[in-house]
PDB file of N, CA and C in Angstrom:
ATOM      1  N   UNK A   1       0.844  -1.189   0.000  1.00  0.00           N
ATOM      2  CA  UNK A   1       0.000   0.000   0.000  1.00  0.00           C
ATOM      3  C   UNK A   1       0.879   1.238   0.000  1.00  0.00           C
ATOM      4  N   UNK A   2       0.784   2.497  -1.023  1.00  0.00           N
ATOM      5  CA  UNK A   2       1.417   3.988  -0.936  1.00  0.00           C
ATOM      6  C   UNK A   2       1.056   4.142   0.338  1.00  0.00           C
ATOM      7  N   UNK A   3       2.210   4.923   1.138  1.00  0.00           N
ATOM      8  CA  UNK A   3       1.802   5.866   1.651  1.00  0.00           C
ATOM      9  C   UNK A   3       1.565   7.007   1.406  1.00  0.00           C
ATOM     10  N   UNK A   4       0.793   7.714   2.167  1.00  0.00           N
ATOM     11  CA  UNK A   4      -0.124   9.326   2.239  1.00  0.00           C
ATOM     12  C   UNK A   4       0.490  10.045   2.206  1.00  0.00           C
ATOM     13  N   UNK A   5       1.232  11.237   1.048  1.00  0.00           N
ATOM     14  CA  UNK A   5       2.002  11.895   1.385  1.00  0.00           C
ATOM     15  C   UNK A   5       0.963  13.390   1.704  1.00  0.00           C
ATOM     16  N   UNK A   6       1.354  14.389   2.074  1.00  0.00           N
ATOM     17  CA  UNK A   6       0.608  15.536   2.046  1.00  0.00           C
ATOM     18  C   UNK A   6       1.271  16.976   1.522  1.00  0.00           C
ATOM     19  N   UNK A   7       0.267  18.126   0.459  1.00  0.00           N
ATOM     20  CA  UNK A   7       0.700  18.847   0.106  1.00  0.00           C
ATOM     21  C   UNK A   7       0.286  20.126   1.076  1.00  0.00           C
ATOM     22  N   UNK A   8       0.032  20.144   2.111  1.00  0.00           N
ATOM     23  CA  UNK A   8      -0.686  21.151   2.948  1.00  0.00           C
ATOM     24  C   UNK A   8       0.035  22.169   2.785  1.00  0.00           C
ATOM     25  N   UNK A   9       1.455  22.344   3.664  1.00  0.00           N
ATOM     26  CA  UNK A   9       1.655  24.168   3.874  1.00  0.00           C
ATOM     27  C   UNK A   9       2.079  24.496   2.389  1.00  0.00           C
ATOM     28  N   UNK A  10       2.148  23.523   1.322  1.00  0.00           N
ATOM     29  CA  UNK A  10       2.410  24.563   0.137  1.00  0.00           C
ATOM     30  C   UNK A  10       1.233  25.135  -0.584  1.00  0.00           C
ATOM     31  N   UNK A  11       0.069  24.255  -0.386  1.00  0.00           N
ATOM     32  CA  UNK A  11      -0.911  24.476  -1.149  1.00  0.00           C
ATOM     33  C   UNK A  11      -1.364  25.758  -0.267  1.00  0.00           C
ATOM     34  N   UNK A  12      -1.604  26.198   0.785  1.00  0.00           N
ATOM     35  CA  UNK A  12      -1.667  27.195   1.965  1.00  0.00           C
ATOM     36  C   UNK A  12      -1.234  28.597   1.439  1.00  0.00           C
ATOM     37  N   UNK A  13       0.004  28.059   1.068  1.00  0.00           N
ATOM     38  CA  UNK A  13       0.696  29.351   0.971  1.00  0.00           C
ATOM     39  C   UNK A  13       0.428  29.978  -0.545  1.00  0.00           C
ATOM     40  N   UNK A  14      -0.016  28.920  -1.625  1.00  0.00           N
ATOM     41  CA  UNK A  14      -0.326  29.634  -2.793  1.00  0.00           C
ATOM     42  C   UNK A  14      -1.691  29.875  -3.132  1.00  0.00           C
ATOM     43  N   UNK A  15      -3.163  30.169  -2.081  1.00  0.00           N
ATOM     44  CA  UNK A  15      -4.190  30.615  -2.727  1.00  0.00           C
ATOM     45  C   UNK A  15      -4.075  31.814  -2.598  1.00  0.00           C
ATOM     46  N   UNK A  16      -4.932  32.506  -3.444  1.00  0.00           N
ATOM     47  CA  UNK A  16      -4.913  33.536  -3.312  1.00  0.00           C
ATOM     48  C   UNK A  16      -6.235  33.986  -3.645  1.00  0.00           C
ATOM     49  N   UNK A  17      -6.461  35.374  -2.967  1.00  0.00           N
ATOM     50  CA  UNK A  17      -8.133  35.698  -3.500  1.00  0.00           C
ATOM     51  C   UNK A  17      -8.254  37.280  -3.142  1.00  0.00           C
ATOM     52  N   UNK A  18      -9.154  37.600  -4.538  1.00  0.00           N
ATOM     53  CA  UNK A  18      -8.956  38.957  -4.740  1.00  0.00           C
ATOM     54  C   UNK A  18     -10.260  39.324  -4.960  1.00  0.00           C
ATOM     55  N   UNK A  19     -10.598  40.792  -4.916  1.00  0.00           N
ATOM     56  CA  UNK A  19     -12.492  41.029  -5.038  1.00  0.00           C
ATOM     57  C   UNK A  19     -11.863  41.927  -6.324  1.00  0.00           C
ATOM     58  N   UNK A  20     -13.389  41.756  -7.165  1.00  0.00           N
ATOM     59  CA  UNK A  20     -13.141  43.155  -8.304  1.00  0.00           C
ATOM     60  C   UNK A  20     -14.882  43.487  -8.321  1.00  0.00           C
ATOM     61  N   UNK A  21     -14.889  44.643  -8.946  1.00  0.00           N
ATOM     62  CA  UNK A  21     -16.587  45.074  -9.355  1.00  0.00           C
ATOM     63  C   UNK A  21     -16.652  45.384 -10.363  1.00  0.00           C
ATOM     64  N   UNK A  22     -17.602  44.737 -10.497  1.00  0.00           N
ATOM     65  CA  UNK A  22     -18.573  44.220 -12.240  1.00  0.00           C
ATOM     66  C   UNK A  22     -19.180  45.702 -12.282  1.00  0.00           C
ATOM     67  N   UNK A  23     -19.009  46.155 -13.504  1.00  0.00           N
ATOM     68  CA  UNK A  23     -19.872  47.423 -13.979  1.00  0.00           C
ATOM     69  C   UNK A  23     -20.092  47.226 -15.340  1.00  0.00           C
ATOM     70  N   UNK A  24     -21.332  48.415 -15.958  1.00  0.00           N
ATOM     71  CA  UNK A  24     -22.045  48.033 -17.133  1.00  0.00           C
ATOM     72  C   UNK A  24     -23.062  47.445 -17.477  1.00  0.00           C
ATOM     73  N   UNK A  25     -23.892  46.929 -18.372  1.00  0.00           N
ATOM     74  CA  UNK A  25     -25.124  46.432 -18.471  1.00  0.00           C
ATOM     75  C   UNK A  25     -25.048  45.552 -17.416  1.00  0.00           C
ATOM     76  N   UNK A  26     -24.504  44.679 -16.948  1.00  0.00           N
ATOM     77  CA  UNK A  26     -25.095  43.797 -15.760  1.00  0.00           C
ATOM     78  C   UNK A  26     -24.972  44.286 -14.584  1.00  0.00           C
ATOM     79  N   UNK A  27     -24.949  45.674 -14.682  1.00  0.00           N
ATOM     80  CA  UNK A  27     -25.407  46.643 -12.917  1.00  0.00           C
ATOM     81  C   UNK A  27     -24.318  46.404 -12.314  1.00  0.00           C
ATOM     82  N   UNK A  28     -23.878  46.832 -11.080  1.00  0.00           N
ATOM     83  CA  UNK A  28     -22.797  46.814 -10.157  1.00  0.00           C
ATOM     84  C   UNK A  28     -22.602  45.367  -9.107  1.00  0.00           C
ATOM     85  N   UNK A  29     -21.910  44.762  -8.934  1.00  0.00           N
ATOM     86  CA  UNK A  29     -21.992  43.894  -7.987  1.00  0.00           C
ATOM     87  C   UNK A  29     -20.652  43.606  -7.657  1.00  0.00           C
ATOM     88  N   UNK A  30     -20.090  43.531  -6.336  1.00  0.00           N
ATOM     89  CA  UNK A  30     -18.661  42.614  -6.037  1.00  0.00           C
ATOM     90  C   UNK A  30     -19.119  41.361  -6.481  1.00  0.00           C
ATOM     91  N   UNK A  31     -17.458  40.582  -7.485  1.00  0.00           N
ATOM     92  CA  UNK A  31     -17.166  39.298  -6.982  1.00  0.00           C
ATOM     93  C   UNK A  31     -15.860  39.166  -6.837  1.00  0.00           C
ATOM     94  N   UNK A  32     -15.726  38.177  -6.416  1.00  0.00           N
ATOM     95  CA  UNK A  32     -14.173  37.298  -6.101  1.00  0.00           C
ATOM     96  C   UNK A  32     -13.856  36.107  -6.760  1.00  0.00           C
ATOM     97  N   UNK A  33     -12.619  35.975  -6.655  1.00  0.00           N
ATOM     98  CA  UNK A  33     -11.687  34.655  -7.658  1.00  0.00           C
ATOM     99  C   UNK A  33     -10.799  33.599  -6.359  1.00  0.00           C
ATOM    100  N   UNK A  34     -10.679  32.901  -6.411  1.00  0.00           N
ATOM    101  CA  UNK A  34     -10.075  32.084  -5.764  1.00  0.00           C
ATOM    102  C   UNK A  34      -8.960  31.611  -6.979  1.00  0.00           C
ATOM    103  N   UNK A  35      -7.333  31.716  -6.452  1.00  0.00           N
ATOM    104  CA  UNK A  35      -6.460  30.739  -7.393  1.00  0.00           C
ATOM    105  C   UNK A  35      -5.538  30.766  -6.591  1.00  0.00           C
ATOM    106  N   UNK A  36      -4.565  29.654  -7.383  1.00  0.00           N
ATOM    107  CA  UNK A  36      -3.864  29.280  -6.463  1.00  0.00           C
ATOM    108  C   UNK A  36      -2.930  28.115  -7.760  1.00  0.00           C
ATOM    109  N   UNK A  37      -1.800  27.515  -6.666  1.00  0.00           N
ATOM    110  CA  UNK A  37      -0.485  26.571  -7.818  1.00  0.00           C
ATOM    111  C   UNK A  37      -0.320  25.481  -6.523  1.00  0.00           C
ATOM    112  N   UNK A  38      -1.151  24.630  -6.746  1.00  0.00           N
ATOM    113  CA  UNK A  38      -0.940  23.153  -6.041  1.00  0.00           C
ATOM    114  C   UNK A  38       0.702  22.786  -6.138  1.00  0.00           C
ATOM    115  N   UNK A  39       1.279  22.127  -4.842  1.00  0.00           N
ATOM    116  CA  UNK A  39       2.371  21.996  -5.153  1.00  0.00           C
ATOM    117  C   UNK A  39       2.543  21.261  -3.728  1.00  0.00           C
ATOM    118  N   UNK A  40       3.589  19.969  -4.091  1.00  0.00           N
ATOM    119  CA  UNK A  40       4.166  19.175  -2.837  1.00  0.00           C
ATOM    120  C   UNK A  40       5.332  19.732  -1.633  1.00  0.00           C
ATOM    121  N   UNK A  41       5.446  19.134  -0.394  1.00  0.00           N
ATOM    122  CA  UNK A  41       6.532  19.326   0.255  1.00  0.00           C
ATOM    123  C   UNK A  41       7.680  20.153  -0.515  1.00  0.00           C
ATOM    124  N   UNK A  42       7.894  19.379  -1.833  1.00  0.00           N
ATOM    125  CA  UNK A  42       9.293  19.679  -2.149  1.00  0.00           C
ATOM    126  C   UNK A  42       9.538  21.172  -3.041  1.00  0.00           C
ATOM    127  N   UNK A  43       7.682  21.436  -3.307  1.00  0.00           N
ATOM    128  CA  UNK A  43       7.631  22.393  -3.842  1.00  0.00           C
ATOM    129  C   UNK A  43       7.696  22.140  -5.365  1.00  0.00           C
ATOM    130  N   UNK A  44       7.334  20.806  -6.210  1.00  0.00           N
ATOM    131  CA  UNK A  44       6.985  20.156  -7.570  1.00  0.00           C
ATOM    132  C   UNK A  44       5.456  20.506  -7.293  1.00  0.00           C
ATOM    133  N   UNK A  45       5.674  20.917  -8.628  1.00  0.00           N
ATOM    134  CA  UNK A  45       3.663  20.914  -8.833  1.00  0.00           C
ATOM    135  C   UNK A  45       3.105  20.113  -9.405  1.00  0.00           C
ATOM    136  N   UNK A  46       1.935  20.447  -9.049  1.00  0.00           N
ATOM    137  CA  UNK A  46       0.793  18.947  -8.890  1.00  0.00           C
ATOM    138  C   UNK A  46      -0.324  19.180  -9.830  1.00  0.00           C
ATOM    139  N   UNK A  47      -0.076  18.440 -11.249  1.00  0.00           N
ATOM    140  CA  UNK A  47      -1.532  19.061 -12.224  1.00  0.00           C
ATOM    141  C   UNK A  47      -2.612  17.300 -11.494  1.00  0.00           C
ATOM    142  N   UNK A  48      -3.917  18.043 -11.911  1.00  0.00           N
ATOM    143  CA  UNK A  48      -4.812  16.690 -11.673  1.00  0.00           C
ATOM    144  C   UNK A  48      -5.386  16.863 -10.571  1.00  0.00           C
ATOM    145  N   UNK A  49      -4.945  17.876  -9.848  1.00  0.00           N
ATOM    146  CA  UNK A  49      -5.639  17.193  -8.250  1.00  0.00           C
ATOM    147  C   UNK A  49      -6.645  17.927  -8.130  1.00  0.00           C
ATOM    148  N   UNK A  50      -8.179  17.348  -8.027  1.00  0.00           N
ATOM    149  CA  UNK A  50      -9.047  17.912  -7.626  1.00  0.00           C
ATOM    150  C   UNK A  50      -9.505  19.016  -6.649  1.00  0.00           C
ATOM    151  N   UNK A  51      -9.740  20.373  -6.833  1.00  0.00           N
ATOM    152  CA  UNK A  51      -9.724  21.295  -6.193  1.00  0.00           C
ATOM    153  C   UNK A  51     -11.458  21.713  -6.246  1.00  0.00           C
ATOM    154  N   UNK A  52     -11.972  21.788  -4.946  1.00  0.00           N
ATOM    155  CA  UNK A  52     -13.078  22.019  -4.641  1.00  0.00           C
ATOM    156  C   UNK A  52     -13.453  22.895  -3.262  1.00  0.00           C
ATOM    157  N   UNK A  53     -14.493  23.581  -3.785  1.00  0.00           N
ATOM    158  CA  UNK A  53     -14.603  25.008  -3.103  1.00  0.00           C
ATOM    159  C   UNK A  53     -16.290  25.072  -2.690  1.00  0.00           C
ATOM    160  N   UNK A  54     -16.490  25.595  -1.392  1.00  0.00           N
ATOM    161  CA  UNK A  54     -17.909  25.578  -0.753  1.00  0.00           C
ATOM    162  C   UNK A  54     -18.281  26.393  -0.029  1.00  0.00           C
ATOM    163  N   UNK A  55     -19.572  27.366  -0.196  1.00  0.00           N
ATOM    164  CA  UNK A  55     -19.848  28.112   0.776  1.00  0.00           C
ATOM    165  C   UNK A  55     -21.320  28.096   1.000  1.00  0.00           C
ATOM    166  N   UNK A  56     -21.723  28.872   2.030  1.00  0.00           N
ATOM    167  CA  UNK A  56     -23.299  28.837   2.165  1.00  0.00           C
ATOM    168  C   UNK A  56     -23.750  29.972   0.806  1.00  0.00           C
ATOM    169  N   UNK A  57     -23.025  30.739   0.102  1.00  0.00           N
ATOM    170  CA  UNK A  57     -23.390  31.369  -0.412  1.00  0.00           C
ATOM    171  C   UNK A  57     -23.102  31.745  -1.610  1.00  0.00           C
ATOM    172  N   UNK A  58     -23.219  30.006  -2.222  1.00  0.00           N
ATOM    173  CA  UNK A  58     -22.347  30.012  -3.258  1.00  0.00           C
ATOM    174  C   UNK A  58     -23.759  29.080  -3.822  1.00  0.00           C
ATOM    175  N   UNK A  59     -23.999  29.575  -5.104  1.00  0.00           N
ATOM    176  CA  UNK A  59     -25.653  29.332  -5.843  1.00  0.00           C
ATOM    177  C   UNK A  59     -24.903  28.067  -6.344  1.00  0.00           C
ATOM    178  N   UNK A  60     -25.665  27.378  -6.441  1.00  0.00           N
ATOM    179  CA  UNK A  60     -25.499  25.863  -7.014  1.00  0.00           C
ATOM    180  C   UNK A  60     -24.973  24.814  -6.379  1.00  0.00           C
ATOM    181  N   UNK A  61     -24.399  25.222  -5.797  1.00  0.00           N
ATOM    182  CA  UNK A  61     -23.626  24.264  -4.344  1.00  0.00           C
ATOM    183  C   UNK A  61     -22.065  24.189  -5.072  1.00  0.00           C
ATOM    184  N   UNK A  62     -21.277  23.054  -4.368  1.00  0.00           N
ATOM    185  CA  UNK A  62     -19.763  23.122  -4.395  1.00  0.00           C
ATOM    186  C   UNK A  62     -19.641  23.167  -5.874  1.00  0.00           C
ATOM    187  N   UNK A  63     -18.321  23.628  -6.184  1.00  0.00           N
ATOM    188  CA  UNK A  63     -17.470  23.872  -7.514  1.00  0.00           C
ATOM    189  C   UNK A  63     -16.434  23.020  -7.570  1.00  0.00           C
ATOM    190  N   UNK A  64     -15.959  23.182  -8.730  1.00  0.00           N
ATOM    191  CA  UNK A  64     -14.440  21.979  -8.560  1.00  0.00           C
ATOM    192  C   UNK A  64     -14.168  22.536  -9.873  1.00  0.00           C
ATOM    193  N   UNK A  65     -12.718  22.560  -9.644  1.00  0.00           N
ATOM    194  CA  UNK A  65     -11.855  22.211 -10.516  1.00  0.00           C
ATOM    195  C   UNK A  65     -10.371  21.146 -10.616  1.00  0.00           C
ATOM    196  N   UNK A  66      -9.596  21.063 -11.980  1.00  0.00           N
ATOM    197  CA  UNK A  66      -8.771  19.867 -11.827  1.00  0.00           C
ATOM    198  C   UNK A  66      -7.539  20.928 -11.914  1.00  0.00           C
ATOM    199  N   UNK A  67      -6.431  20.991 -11.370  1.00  0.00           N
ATOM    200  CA  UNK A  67      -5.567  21.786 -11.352  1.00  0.00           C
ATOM    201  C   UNK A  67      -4.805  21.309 -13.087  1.00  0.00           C
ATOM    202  N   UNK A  68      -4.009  22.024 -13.624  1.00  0.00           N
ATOM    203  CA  UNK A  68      -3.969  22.347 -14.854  1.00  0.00           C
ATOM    204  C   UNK A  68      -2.220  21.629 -14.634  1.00  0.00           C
ATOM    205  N   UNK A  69      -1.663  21.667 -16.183  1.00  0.00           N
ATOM    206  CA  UNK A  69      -0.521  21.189 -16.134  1.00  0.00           C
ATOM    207  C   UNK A  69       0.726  21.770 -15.043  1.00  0.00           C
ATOM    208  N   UNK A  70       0.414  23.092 -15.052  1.00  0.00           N
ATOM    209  CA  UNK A  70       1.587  23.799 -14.294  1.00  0.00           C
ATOM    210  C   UNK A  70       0.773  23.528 -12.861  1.00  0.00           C
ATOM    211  N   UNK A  71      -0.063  23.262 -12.697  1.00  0.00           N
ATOM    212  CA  UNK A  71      -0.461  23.121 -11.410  1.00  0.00           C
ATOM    213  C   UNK A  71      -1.250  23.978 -10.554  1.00  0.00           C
ATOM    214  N   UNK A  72      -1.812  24.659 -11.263  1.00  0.00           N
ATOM    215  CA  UNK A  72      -2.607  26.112 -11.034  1.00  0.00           C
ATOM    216  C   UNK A  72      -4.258  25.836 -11.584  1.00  0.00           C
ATOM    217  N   UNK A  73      -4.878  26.751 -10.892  1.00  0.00           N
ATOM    218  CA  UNK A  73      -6.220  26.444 -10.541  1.00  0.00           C
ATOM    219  C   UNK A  73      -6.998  28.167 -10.553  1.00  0.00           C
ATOM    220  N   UNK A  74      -8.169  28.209 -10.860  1.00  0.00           N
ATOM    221  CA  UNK A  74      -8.630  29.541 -10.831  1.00  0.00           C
ATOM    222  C   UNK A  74     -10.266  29.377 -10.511  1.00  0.00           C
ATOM    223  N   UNK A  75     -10.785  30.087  -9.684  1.00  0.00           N
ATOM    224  CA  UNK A  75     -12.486  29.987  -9.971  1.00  0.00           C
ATOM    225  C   UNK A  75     -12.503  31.282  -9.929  1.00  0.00           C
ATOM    226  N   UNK A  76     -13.987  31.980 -10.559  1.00  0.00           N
ATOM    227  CA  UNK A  76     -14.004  33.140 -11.023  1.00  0.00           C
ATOM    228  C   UNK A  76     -15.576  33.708 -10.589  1.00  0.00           C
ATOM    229  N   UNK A  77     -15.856  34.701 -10.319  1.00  0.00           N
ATOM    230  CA  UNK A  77     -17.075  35.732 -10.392  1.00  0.00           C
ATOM    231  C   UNK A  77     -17.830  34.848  -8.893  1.00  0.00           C
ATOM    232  N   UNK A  78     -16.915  34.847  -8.040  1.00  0.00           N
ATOM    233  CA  UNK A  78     -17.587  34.300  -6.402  1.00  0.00           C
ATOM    234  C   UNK A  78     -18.289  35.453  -6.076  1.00  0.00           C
ATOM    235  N   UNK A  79     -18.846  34.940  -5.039  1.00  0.00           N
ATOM    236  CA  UNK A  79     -19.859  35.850  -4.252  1.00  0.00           C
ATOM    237  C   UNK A  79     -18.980  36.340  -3.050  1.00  0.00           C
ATOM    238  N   UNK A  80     -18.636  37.195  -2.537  1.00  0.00           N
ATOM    239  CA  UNK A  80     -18.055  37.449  -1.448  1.00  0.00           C
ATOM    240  C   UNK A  80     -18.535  36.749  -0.033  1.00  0.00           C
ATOM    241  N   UNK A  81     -17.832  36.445   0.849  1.00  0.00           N
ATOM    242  CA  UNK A  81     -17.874  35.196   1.478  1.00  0.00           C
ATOM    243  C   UNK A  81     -16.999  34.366   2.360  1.00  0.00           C
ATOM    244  N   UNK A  82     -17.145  33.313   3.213  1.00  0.00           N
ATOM    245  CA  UNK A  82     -16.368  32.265   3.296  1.00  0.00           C
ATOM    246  C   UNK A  82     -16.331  31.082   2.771  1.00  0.00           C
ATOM    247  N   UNK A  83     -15.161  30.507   2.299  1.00  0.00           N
ATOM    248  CA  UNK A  83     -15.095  29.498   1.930  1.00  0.00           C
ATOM    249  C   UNK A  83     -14.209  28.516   2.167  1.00  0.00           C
ATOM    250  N   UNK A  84     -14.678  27.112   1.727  1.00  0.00           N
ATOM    251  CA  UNK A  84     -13.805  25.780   2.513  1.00  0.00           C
ATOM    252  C   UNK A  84     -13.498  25.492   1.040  1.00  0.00           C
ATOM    253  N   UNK A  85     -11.834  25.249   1.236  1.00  0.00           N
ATOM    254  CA  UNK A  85     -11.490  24.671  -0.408  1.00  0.00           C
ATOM    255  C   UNK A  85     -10.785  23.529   0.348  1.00  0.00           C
ATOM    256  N   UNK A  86     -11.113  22.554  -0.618  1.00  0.00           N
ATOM    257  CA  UNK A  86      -9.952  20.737  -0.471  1.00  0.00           C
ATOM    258  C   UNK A  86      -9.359  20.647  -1.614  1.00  0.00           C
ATOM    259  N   UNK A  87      -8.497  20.018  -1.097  1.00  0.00           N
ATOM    260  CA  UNK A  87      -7.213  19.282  -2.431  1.00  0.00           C
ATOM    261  C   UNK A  87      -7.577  17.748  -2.304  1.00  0.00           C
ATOM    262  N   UNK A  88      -7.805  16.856  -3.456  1.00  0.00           N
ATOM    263  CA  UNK A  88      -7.768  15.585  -3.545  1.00  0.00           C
ATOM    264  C   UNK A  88      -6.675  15.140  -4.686  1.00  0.00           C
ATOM    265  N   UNK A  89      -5.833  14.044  -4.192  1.00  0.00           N
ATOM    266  CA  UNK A  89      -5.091  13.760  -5.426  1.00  0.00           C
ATOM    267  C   UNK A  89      -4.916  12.384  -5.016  1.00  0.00           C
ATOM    268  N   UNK A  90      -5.202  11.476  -5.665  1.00  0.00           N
ATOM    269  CA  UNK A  90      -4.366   9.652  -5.758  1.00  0.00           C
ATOM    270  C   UNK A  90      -3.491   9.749  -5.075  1.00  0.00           C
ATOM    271  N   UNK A  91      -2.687   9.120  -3.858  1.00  0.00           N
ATOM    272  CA  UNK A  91      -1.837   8.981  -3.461  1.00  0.00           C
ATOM    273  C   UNK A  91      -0.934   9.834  -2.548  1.00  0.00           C
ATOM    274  N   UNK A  92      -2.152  11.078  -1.867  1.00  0.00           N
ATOM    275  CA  UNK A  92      -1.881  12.081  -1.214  1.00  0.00           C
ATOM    276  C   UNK A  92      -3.457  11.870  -0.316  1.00  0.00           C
ATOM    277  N   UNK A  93      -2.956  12.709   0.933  1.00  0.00           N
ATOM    278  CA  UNK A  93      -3.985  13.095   2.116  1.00  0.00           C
ATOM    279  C   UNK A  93      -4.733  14.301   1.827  1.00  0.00           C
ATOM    280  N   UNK A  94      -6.018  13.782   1.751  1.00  0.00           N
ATOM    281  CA  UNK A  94      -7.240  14.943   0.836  1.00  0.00           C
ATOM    282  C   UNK A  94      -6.626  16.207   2.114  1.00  0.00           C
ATOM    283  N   UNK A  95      -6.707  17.505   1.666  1.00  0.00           N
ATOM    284  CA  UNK A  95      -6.633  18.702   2.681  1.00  0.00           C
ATOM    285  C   UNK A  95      -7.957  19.515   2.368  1.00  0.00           C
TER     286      UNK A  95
END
């Protein structure tokens, strides 16, 4: 059996999240982006790993995305908020 490795304090240290406001025919409103560059202990990045994001105030319920070759991830036009994001990958400890 693999053991569990974990990408925690790197994945930690690369989200990032920023607000902007929508103007023009679709009226004024804040939203926010969540992104971020999945990446192991050693600091190698991690494409594939399921990245999923949840809030009470997020229309449709949870989001997901698959982190991309370089290992980077983006969601776009959030609602301002809190949110719980996880990392899942094969052969790593879901965070």
């Amino acid at each position: 059996m693999q053991s569990l490795r974990t990408f925690f304090p790197a994945v930690v240290a690369a989200l990032a999240f920023s607000l902007s406001t929508a103007s023009g025919a679709e009226g004024q409103g804040v939203t926010g982006s969540i992104d971020g560059t999945v990446s192991d202990e050693t600091g190698a990045v991690l494409p594939g790993v399921t990245v999923t994001i949840s809030s009470l105030g997020l229309l449709g319920g949870e989001q997901f995305r698959v982190s991309e070759g370089d290992g980077s991830f983006r969601f776009t036009a959030l609602p301002p908020g809190r949110y719980a994001v996880s990392f899942e990958l094969a052969g790593f400890q879901r965070v």
